[in-house]
N, C-alpha and C. Protein backbone atom coordinates (compact mmCIF):
# COMPACT_ATOMS: atom_id res chain seq x y z
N UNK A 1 0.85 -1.16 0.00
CA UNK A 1 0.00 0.00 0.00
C UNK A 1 0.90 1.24 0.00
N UNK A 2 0.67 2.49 -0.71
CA UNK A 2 1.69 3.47 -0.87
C UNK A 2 0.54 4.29 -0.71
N UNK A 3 1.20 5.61 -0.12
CA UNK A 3 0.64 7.13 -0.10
C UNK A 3 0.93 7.96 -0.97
N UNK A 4 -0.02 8.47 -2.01
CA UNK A 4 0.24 9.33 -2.81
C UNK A 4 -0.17 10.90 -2.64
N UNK A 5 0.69 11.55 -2.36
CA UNK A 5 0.97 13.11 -2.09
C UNK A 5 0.88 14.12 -3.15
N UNK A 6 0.25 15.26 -3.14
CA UNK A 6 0.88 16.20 -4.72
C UNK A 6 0.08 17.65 -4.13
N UNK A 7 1.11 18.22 -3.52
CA UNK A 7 0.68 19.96 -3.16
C UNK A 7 1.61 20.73 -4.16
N UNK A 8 1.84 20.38 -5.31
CA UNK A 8 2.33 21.60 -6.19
C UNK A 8 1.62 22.96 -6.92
N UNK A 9 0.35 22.62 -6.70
CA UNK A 9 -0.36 23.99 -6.49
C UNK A 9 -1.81 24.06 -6.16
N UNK A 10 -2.45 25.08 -6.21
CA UNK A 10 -3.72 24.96 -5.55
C UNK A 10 -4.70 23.83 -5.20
N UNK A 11 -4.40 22.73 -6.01
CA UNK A 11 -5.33 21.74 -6.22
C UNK A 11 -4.29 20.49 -5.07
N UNK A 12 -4.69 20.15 -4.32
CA UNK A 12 -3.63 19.58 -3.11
C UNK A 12 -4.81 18.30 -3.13
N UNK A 13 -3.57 17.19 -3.40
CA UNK A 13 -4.69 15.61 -3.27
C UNK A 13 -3.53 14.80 -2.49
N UNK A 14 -4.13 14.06 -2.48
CA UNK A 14 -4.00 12.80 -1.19
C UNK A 14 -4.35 11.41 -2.03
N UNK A 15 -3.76 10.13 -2.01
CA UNK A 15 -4.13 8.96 -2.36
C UNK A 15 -3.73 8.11 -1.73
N UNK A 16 -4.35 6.67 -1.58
CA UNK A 16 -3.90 5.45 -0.81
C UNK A 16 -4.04 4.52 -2.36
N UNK A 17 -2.88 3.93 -2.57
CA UNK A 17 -2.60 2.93 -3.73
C UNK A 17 -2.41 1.79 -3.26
N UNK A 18 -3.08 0.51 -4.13
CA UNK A 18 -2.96 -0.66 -2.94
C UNK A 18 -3.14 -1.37 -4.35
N UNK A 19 -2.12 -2.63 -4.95
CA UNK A 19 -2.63 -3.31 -5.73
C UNK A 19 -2.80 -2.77 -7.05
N UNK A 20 -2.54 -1.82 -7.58
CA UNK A 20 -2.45 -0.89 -8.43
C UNK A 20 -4.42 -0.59 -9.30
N UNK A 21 -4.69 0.10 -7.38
CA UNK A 21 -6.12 0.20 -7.67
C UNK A 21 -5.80 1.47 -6.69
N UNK A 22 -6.62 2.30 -6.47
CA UNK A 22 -6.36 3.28 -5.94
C UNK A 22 -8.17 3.15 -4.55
N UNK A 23 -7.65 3.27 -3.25
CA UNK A 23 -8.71 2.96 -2.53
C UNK A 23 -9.40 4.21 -2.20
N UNK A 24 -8.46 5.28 -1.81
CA UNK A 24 -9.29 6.52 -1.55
C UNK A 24 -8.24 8.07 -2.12
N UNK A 25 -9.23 8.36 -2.66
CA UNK A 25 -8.50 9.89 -2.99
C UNK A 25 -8.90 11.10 -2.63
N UNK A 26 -8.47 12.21 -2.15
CA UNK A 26 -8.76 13.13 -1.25
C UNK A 26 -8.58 14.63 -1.99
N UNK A 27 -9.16 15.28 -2.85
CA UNK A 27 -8.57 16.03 -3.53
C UNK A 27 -9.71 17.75 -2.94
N UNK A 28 -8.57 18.94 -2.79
CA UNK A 28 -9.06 20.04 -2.29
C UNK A 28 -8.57 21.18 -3.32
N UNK A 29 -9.23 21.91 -3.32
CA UNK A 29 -8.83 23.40 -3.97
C UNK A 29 -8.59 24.72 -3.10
N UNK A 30 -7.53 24.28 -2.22
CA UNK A 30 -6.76 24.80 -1.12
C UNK A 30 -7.58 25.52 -0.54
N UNK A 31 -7.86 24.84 0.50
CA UNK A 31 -8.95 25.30 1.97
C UNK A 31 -8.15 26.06 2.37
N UNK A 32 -6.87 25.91 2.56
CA UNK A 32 -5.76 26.63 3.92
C UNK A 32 -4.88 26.58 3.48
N UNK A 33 -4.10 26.57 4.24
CA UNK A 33 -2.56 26.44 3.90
C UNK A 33 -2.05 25.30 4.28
N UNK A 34 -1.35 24.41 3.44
CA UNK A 34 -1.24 23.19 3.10
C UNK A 34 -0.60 22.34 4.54
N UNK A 35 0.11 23.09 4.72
CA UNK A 35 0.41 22.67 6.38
C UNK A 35 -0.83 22.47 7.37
N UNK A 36 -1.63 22.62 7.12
CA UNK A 36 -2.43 22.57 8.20
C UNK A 36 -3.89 21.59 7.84
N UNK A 37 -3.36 21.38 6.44
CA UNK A 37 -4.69 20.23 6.30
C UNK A 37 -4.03 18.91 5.78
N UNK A 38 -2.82 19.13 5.24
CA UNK A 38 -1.90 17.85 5.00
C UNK A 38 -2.36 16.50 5.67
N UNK A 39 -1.60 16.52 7.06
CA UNK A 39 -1.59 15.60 8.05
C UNK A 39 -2.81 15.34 8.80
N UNK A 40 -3.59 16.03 9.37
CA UNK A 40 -4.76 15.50 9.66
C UNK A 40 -5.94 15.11 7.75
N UNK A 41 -5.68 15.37 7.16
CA UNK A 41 -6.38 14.72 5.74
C UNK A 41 -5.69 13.14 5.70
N UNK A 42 -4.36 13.30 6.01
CA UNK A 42 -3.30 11.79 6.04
C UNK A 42 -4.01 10.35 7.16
N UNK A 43 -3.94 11.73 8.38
CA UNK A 43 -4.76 10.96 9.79
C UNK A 43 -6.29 10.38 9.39
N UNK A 44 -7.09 11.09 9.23
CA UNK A 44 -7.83 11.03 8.60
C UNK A 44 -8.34 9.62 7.54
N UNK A 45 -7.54 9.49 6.85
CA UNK A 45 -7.61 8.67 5.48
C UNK A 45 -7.49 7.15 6.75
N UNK A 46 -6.42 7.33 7.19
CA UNK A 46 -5.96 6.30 7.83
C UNK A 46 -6.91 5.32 9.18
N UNK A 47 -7.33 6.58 9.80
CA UNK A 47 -8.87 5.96 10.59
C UNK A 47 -10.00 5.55 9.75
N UNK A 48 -10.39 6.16 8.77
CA UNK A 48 -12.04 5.91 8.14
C UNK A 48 -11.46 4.47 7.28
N UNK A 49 -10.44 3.91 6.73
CA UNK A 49 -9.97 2.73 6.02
C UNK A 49 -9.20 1.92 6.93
N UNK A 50 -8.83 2.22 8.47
CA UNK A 50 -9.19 1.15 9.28
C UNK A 50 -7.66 0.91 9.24
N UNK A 51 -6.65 1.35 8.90
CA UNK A 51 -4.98 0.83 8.95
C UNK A 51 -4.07 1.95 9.29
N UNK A 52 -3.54 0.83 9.71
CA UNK A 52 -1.94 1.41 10.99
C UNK A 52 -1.10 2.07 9.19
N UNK A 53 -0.17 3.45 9.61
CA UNK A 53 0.75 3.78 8.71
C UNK A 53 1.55 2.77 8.43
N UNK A 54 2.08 2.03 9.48
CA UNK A 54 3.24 0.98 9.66
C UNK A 54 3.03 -0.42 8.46
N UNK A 55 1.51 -0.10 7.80
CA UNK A 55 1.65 -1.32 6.52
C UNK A 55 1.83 -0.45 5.25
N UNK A 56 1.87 1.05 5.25
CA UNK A 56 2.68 1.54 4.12
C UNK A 56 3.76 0.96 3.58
N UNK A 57 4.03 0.88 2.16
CA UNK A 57 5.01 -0.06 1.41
C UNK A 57 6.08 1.53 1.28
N UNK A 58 5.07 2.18 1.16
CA UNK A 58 6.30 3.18 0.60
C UNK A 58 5.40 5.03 0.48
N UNK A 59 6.19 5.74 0.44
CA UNK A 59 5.08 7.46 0.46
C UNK A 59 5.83 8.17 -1.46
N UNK A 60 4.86 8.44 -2.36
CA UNK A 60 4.80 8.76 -2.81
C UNK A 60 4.47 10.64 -2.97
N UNK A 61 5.79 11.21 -3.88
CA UNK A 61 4.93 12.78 -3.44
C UNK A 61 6.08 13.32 -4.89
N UNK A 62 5.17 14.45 -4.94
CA UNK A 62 5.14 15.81 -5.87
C UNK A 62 6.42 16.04 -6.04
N UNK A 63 7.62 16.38 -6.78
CA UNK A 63 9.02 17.43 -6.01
C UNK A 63 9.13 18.31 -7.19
N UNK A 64 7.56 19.00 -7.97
CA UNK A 64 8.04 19.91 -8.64
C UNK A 64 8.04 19.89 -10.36
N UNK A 65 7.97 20.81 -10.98
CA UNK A 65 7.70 22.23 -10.61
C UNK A 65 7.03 22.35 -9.80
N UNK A 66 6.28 23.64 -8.83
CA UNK A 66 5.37 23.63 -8.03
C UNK A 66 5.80 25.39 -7.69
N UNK A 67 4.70 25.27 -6.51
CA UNK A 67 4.45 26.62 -5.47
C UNK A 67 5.46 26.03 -4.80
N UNK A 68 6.55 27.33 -4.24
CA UNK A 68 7.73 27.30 -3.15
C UNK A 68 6.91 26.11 -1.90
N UNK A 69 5.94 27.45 -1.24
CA UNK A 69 5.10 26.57 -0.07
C UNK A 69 4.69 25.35 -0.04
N UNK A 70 4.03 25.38 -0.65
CA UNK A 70 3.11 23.91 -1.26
C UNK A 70 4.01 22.63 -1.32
N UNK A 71 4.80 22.99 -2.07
CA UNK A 71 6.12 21.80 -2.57
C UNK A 71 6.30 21.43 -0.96
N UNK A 72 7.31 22.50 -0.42
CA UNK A 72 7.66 22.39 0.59
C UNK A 72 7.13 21.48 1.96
N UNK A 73 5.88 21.79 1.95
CA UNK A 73 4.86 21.09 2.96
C UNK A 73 4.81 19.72 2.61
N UNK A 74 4.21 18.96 1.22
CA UNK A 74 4.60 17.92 0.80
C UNK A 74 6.09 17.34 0.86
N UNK A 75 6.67 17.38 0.49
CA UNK A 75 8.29 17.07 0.50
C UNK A 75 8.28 16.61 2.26
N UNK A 76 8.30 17.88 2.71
CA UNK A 76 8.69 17.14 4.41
C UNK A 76 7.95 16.77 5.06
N UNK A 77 6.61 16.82 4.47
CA UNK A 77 5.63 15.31 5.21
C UNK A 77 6.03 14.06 4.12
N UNK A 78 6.02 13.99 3.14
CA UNK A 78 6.26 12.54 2.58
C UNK A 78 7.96 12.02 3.18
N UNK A 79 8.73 13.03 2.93
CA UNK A 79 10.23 12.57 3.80
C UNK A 79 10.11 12.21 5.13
N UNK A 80 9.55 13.10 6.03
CA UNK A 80 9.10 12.27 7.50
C UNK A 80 8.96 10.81 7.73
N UNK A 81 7.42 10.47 6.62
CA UNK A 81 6.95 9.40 6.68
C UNK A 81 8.02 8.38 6.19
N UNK A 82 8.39 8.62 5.15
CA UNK A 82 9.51 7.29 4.77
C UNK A 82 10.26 6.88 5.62
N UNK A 83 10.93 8.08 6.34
CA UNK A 83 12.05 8.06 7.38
C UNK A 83 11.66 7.76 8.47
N UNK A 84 10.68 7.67 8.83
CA UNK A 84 10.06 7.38 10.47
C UNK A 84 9.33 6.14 10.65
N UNK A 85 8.96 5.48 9.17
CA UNK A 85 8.23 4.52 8.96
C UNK A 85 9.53 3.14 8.42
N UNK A 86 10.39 4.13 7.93
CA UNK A 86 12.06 3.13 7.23
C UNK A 86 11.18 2.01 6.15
N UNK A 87 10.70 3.36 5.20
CA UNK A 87 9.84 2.95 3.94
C UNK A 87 10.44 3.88 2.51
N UNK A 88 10.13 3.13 1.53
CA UNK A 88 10.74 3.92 0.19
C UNK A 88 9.93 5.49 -0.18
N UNK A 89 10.95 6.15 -0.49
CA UNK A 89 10.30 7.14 -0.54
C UNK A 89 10.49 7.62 -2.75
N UNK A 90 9.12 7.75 -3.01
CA UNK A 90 9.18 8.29 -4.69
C UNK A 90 8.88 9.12 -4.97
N UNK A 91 9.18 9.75 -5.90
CA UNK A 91 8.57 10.86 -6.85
C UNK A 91 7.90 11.14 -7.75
N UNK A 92 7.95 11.99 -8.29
CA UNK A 92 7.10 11.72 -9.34
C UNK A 92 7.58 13.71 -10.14
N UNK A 93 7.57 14.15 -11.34
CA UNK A 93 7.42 15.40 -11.42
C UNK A 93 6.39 15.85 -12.06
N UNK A 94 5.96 16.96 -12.02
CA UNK A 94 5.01 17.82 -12.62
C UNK A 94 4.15 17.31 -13.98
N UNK A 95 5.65 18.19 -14.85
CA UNK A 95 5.45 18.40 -16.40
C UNK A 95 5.28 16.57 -16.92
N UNK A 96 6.49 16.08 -15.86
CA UNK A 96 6.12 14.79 -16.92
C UNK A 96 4.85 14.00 -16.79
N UNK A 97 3.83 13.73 -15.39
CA UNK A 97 3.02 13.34 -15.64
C UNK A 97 1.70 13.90 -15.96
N UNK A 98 2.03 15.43 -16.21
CA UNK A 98 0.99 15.79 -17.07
C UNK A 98 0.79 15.42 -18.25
N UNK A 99 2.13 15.20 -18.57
CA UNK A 99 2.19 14.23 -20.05
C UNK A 99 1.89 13.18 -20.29
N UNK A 100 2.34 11.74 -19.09
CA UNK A 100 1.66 10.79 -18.39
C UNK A 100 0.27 10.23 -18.67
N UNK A 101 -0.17 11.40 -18.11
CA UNK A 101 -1.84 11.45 -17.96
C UNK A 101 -2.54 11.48 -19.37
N UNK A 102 -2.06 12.19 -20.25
CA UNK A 102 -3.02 12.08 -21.71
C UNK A 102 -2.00 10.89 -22.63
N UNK A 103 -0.79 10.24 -21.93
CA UNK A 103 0.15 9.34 -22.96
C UNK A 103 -0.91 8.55 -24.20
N UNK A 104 -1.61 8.47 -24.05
CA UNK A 104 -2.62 7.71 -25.08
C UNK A 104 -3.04 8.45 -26.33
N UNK A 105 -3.08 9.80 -26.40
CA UNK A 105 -3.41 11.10 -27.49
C UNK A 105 -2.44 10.56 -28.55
N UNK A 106 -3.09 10.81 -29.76
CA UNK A 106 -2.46 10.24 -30.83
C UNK A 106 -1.54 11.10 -31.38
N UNK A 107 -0.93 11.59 -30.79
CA UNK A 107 0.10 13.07 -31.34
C UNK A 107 0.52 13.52 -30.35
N UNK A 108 1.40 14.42 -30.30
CA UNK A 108 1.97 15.63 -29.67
C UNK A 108 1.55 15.60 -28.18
N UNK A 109 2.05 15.48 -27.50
CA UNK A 109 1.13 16.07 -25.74
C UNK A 109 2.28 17.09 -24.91
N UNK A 110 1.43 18.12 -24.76
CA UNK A 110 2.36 19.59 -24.63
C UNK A 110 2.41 19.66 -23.30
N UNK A 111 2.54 19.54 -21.89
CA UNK A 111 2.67 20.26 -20.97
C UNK A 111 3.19 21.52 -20.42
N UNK A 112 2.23 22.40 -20.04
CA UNK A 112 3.10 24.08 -19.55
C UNK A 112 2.51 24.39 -18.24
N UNK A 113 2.89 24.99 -17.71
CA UNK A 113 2.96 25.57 -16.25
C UNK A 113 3.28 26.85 -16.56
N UNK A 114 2.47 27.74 -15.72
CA UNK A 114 2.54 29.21 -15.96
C UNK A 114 3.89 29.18 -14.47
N UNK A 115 5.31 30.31 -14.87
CA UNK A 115 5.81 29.58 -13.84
C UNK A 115 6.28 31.62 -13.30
N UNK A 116 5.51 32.04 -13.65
CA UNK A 116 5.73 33.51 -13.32
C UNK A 116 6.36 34.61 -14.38
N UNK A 117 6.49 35.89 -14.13
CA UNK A 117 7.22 36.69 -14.93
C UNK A 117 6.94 36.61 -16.09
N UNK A 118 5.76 36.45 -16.41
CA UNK A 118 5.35 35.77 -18.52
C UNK A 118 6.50 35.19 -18.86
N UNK A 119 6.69 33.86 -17.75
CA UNK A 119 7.37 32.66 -18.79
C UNK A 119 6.80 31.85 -18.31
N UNK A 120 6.47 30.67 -18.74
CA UNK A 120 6.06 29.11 -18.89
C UNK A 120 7.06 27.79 -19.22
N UNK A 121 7.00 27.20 -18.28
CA UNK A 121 8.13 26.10 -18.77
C UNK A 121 7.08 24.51 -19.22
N UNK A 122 7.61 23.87 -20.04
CA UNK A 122 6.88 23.10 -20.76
C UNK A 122 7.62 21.96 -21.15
N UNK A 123 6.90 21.07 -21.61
CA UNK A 123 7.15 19.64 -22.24
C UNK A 123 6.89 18.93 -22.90
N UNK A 124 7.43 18.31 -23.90
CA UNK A 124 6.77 17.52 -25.06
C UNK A 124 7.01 16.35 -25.00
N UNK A 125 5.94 15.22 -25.10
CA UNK A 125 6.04 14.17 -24.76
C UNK A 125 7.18 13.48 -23.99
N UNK A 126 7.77 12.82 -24.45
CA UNK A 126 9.36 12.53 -23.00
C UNK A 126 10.71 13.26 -23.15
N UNK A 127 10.24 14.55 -24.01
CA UNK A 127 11.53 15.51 -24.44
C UNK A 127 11.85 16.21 -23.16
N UNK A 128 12.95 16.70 -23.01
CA UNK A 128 13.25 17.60 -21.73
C UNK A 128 12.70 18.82 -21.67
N UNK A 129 11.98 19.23 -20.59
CA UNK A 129 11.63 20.35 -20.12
C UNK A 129 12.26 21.67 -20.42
N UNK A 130 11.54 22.60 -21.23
CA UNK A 130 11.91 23.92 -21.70
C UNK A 130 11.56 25.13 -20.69
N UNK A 131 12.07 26.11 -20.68
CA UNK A 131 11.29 27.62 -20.08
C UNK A 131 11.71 28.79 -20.96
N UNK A 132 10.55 29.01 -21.32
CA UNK A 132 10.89 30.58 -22.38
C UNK A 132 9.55 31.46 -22.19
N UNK A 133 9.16 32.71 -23.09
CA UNK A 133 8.29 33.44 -22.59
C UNK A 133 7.10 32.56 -22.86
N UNK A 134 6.09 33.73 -22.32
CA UNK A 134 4.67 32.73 -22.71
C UNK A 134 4.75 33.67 -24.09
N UNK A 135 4.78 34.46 -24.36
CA UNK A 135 4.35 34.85 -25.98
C UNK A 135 5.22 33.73 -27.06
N UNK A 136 6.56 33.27 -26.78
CA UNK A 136 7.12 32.36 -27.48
C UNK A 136 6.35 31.51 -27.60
N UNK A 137 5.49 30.90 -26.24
CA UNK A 137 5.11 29.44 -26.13
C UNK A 137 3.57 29.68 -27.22
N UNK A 138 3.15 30.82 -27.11
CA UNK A 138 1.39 30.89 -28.03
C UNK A 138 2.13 30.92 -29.46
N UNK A 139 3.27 31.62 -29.59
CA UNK A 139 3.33 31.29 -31.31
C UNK A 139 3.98 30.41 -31.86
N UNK A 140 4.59 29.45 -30.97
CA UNK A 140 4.85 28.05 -31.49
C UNK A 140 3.48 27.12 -31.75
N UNK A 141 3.05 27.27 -30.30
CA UNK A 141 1.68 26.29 -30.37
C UNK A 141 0.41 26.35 -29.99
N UNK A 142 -0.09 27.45 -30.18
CA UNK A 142 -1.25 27.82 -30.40
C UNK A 142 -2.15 27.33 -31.08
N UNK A 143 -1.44 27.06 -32.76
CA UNK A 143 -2.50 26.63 -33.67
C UNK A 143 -1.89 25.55 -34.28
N UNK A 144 -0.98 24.70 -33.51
CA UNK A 144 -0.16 23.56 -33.61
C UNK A 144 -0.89 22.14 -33.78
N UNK A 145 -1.28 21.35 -35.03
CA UNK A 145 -2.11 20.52 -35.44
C UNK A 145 -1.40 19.25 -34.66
N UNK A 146 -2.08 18.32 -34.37
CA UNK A 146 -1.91 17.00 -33.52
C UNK A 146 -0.97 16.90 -32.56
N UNK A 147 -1.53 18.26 -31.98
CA UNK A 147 -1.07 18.64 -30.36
C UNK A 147 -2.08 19.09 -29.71
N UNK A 148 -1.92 18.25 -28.33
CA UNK A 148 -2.76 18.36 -27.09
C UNK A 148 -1.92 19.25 -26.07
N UNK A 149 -2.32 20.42 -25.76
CA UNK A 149 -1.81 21.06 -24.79
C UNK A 149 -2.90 21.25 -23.70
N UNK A 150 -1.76 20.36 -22.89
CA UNK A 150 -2.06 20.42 -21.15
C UNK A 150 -1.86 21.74 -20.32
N UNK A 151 -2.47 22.42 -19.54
CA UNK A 151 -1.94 23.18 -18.71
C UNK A 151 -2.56 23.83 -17.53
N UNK A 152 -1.63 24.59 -16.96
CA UNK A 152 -1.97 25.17 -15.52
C UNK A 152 -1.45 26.30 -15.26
N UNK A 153 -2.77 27.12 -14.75
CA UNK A 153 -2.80 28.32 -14.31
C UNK A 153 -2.46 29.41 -15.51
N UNK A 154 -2.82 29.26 -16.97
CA UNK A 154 -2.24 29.80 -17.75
C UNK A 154 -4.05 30.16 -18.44
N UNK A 155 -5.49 29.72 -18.12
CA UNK A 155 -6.45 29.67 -18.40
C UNK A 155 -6.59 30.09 -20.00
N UNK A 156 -5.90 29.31 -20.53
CA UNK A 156 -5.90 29.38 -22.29
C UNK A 156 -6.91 28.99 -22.67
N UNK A 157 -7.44 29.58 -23.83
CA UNK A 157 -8.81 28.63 -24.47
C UNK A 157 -8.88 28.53 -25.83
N UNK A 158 -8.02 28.37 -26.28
CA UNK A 158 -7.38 27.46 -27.65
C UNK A 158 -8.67 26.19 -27.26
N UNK A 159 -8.49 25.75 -28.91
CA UNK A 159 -9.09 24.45 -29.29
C UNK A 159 -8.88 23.15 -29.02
N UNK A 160 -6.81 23.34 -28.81
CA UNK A 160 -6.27 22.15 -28.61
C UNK A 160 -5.91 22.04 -27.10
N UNK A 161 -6.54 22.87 -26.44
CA UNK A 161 -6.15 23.02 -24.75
C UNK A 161 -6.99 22.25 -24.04
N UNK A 162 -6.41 21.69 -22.85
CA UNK A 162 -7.39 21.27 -21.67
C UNK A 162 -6.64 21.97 -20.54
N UNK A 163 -7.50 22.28 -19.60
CA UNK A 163 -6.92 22.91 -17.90
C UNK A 163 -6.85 21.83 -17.51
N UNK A 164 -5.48 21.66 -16.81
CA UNK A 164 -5.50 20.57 -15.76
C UNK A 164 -6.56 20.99 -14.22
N UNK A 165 -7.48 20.72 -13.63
CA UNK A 165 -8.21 21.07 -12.61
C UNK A 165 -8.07 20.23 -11.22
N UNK A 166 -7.17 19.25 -11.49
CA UNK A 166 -7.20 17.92 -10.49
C UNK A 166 -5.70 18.19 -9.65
N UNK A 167 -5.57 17.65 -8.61
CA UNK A 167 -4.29 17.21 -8.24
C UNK A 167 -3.47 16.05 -9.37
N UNK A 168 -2.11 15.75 -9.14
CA UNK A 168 -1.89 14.72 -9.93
C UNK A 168 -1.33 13.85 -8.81
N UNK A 169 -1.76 13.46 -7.83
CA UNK A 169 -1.66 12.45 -6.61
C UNK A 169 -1.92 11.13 -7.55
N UNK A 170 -2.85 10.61 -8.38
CA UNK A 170 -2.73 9.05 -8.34
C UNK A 170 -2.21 8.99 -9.33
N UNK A 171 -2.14 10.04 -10.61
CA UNK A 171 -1.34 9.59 -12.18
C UNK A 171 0.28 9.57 -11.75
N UNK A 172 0.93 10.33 -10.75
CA UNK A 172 1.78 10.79 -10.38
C UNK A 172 2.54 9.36 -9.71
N UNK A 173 1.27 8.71 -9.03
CA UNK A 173 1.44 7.74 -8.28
C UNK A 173 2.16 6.51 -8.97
N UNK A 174 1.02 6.65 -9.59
CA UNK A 174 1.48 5.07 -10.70
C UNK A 174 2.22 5.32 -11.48
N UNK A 175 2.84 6.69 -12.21
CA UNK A 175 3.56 6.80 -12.93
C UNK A 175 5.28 6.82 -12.10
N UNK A 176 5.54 7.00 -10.73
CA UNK A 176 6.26 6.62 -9.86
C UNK A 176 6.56 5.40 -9.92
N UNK A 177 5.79 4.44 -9.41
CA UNK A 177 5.93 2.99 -9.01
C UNK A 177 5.97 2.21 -10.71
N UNK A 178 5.35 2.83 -11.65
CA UNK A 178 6.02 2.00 -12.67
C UNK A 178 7.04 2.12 -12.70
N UNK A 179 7.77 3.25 -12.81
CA UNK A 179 9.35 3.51 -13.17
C UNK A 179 10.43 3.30 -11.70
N UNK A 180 9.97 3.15 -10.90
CA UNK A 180 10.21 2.66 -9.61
C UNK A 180 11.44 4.28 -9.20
N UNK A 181 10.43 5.02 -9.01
CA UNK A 181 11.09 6.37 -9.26
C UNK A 181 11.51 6.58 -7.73
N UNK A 182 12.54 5.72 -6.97
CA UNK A 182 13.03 5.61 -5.37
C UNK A 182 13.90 7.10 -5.04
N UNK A 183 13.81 7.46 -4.41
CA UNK A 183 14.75 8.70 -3.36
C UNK A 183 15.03 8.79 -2.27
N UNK A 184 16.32 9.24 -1.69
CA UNK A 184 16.39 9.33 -0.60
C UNK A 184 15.81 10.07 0.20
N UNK A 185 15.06 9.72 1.28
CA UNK A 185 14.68 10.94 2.19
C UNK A 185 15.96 12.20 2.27
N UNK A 186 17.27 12.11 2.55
CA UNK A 186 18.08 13.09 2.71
C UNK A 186 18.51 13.87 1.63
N UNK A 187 17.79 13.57 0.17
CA UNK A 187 18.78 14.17 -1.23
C UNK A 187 17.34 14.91 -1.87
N UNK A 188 16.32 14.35 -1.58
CA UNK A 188 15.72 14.79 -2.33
C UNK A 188 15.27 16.31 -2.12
N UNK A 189 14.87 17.06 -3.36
CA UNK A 189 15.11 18.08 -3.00
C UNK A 189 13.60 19.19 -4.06
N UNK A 190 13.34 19.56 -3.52
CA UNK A 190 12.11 20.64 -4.43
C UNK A 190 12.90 21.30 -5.48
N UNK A 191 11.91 21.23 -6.66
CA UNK A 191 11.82 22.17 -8.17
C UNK A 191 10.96 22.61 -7.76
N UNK A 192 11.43 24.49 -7.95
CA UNK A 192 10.26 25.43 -7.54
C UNK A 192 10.37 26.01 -9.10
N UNK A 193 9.28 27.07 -9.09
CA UNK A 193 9.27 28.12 -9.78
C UNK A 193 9.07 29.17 -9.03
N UNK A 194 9.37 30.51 -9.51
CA UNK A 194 9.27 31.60 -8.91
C UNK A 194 7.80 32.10 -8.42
């Protein structure tokens, strides 16, 4: 059973993965400040489904891009848990499982993140992560044929756009544990944006 974590921005979710079925998912459009609903949402999960932390296989979480805060709060509750529980701790990033998440689109799958200062950093299918302005990013692909552009906080309304609106706690999840994406509690470290 693994805990899946993802406070990289407003949309803050929670998952319990068991069997590569997902039992409960917890997803908010930031009540508070992430510190303060994290761990009791964690507590929480853990009384109403009836199990001790101590049969966690492993804590799954966010490290980014993201909100400074947000990241932050995740990161050192999922590092806690690994380390206090002497369980694997994974990752997972942003851009790539936004890409992840639509891998099935028969073309192109764009991921961008509005990441401040009118620039956007982005991704194309398993290519490495770019950052340039956002006016660069609308006249490359704006009207870019058999491309799906993913994104956040950038409220585009192009034809070929979808808003991401969800946490990415369980795509994040499974896209972790396929690739067996392990870290140390002591190395790992937050991708912020400004």
């Amino acid at each position: 059973m693994f805990l899946s974590i993802d406070t990289f921005s407003d949309n803050f979710g929670v998952a319990i993965i068991k069997d590569n079925k997902v039992l409960v998912i917890r997803e908010y459009l930031k009540p508070k400040p992430f510190s303060e609903v994290l761990m009791p949402e964690i507590q929480d999960i853990f009384n109403k489904l009836k199990i001790e932390p101590s049969r966690l296989k492993g804590v799954i979480v966010n490290q980014g891009l993201g909100s400074n805060t947000g990241l932050r709060v995740g990161l050192i509750t999922a590092k806690t848990l690994a380390y206090s529980l002497n369980i694997n701790l994974y990752y997972f990033r942003t851009l790539d499982v936004m890409v992840y998440k639509y891998r099935h689109f028969c073309g192109n799958v764009v991921a961008v993140l509005n990441i401040g200062k009118s620039n956007v950093a982005y991704k194309i299918n398993e290519n490495e992560s770019v950052v340039t302005s956002f006016e660069e990013f609308k006249n490359q692909f704006e009207k870019k044929e058999n491309s799906l552009i993913i994104e956040k906080n950038l409220n585009l309304d192009w034809n070929n756009c979808i808003s991401l609106k969800t946490s990415l706690c369980v795509d994040g999840g499974f896209y972790a544990l396929e690739r067996d994406l392990k870290a140390d509690p002591f190395l790992l470290e937050p991708i912020y944006h400004e």
